[in-house]
Protein backbone atom coordinates (compact mmCIF):
# COMPACT_ATOMS: atom_id res chain seq x y z
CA UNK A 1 125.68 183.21 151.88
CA UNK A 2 126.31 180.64 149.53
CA UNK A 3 124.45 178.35 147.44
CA UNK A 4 125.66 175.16 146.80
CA UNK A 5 125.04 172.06 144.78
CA UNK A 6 124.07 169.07 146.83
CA UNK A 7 126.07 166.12 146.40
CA UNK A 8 124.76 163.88 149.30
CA UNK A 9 121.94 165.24 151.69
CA UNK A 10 122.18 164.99 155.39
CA UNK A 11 122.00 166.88 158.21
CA UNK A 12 122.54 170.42 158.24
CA UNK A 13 125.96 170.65 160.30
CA UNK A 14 128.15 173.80 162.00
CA UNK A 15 131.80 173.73 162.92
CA UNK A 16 134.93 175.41 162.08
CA UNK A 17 135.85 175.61 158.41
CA UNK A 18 139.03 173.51 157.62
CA UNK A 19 139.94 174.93 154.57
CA UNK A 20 142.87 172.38 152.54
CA UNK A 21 145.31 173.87 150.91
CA UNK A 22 146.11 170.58 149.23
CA UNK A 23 144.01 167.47 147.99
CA UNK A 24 144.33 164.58 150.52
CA UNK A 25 143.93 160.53 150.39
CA UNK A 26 141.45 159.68 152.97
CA UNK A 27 142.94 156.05 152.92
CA UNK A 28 146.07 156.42 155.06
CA UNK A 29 145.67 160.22 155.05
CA UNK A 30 143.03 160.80 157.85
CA UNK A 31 142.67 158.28 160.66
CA UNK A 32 139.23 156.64 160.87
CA UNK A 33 139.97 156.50 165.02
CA UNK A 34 140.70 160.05 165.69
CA UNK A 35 139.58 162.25 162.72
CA UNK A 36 143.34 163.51 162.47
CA UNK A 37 145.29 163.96 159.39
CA UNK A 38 147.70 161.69 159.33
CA UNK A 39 149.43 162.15 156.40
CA UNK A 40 152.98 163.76 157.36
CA UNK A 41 153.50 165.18 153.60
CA UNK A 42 149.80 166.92 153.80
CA UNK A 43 150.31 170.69 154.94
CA UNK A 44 147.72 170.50 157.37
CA UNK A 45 149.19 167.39 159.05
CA UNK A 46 147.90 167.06 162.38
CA UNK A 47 144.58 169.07 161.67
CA UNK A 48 141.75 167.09 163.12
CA UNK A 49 138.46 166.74 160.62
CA UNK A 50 136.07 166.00 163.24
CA UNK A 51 132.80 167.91 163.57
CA UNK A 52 134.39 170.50 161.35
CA UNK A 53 133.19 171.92 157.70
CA UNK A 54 135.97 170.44 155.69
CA UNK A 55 136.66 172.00 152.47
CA UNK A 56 138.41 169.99 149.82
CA UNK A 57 140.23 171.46 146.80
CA UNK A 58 140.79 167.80 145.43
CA UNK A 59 140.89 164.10 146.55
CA UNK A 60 143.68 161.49 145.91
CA UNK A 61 141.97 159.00 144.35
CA UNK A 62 141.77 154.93 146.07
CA UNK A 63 138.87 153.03 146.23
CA UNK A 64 138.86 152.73 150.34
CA UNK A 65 138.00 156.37 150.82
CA UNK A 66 134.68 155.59 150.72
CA UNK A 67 135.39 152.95 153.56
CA UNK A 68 137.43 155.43 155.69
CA UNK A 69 134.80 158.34 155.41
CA UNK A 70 132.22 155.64 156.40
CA UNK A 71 134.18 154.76 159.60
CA UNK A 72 134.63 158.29 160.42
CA UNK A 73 130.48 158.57 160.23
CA UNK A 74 130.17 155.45 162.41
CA UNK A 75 133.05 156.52 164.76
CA UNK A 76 131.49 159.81 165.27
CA UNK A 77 134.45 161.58 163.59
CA UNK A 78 133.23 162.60 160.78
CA UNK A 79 133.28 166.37 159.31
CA UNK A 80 130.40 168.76 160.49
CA UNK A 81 129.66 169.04 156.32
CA UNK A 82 132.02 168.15 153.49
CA UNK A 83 132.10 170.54 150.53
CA UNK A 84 133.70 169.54 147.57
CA UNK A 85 135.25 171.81 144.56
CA UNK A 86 135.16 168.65 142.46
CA UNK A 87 132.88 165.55 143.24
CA UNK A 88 134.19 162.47 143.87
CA UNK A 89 131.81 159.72 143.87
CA UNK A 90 133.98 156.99 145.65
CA UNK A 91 134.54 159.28 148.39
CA UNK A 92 130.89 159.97 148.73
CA UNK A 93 129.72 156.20 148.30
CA UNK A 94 130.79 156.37 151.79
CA UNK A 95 128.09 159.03 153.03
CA UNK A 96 125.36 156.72 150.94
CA UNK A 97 126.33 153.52 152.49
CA UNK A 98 126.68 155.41 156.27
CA UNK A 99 123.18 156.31 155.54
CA UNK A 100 121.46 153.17 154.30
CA UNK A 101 122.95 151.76 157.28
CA UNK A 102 120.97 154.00 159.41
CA UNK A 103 123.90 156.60 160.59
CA UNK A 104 123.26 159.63 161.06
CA UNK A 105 125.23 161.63 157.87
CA UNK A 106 126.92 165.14 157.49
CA UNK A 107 125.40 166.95 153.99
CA UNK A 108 127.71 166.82 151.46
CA UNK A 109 127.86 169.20 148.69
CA UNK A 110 129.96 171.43 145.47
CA UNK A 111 131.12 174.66 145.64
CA UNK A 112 133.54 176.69 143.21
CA UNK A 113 137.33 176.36 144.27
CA UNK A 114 137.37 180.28 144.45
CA UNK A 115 134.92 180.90 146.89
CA UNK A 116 136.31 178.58 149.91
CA UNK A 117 139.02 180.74 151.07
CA UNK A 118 135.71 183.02 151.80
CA UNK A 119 135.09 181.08 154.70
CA UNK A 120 138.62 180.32 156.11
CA UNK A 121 139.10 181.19 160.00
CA UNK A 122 135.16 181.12 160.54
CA UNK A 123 132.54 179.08 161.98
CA UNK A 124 130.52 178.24 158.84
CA UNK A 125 126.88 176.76 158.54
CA UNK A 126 126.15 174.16 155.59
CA UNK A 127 121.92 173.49 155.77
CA UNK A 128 120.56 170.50 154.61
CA UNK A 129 119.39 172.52 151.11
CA UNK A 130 122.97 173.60 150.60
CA UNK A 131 122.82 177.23 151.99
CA UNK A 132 126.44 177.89 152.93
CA UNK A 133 126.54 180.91 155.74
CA UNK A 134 128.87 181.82 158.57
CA UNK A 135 127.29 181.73 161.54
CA UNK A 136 126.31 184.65 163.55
């Protein structure tokens, strides 16, 4: 088990970890519809995010992230948990504004780089006080 920072709070969530082996744009990189990847030079094109603990490495930086993540939240797409190596705050202005609309939000939170490949291939558990675990 892991500790890890919390970046956003929300509810605890459980899913397959999606471990990226690469940063990714949410703005034309993941479809808001279908929680795919849609970015054909990403090297987990096709992966789908959806109800999944998403571990991200990095983020490509535009300003719409926030907007996509937020659609993925309302579209029920969204990841199970998000857990970031690096924070990225207009990624996660998306979580705040799904919230203060009333949606129901996955937890966001940072962990070190060198600990996500512990969780590769497994069905991981991210709790609403950032208690990383694989589930039993």
């Amino acid at each position: 088990m892991s500790a890890a920072e919390i970046l956003v709070p929300g509810k605890a969530g459980e899913g397959e970890a999606l471990v990226l082996t690469a940063p990714i744009s949410f703005w034309g990189g993941v479809d808001p519809k279908t929680g795919r990847i849609a970015d054909v030079r990403h090297p987990q094109h096709g992966e789908i995010i959806s109800g999944r603990v998403l571990f991200l490495p990095g983020t490509i930086g535009s300003s719409s992230a926030s907007a996509v993540l937020m659609e993925l939240v309302h579209n029920g797409r969204a990841p199970a948990a998000l857990v970031l190596h690096e924070p990225d705050a207009i990624l996660l202005l998306g979580l705040i504004v799904a919230r203060e609309m009333g949606w129901e939000t996955p937890t966001a939170v940072r962990l070190e780089r060198g600990a996500f490949d512990t969780y590769r291939g497994t069905i991981v558990r991210v709790d609403g006080d950032g208690a990383i675990s694989v589930a039993a």
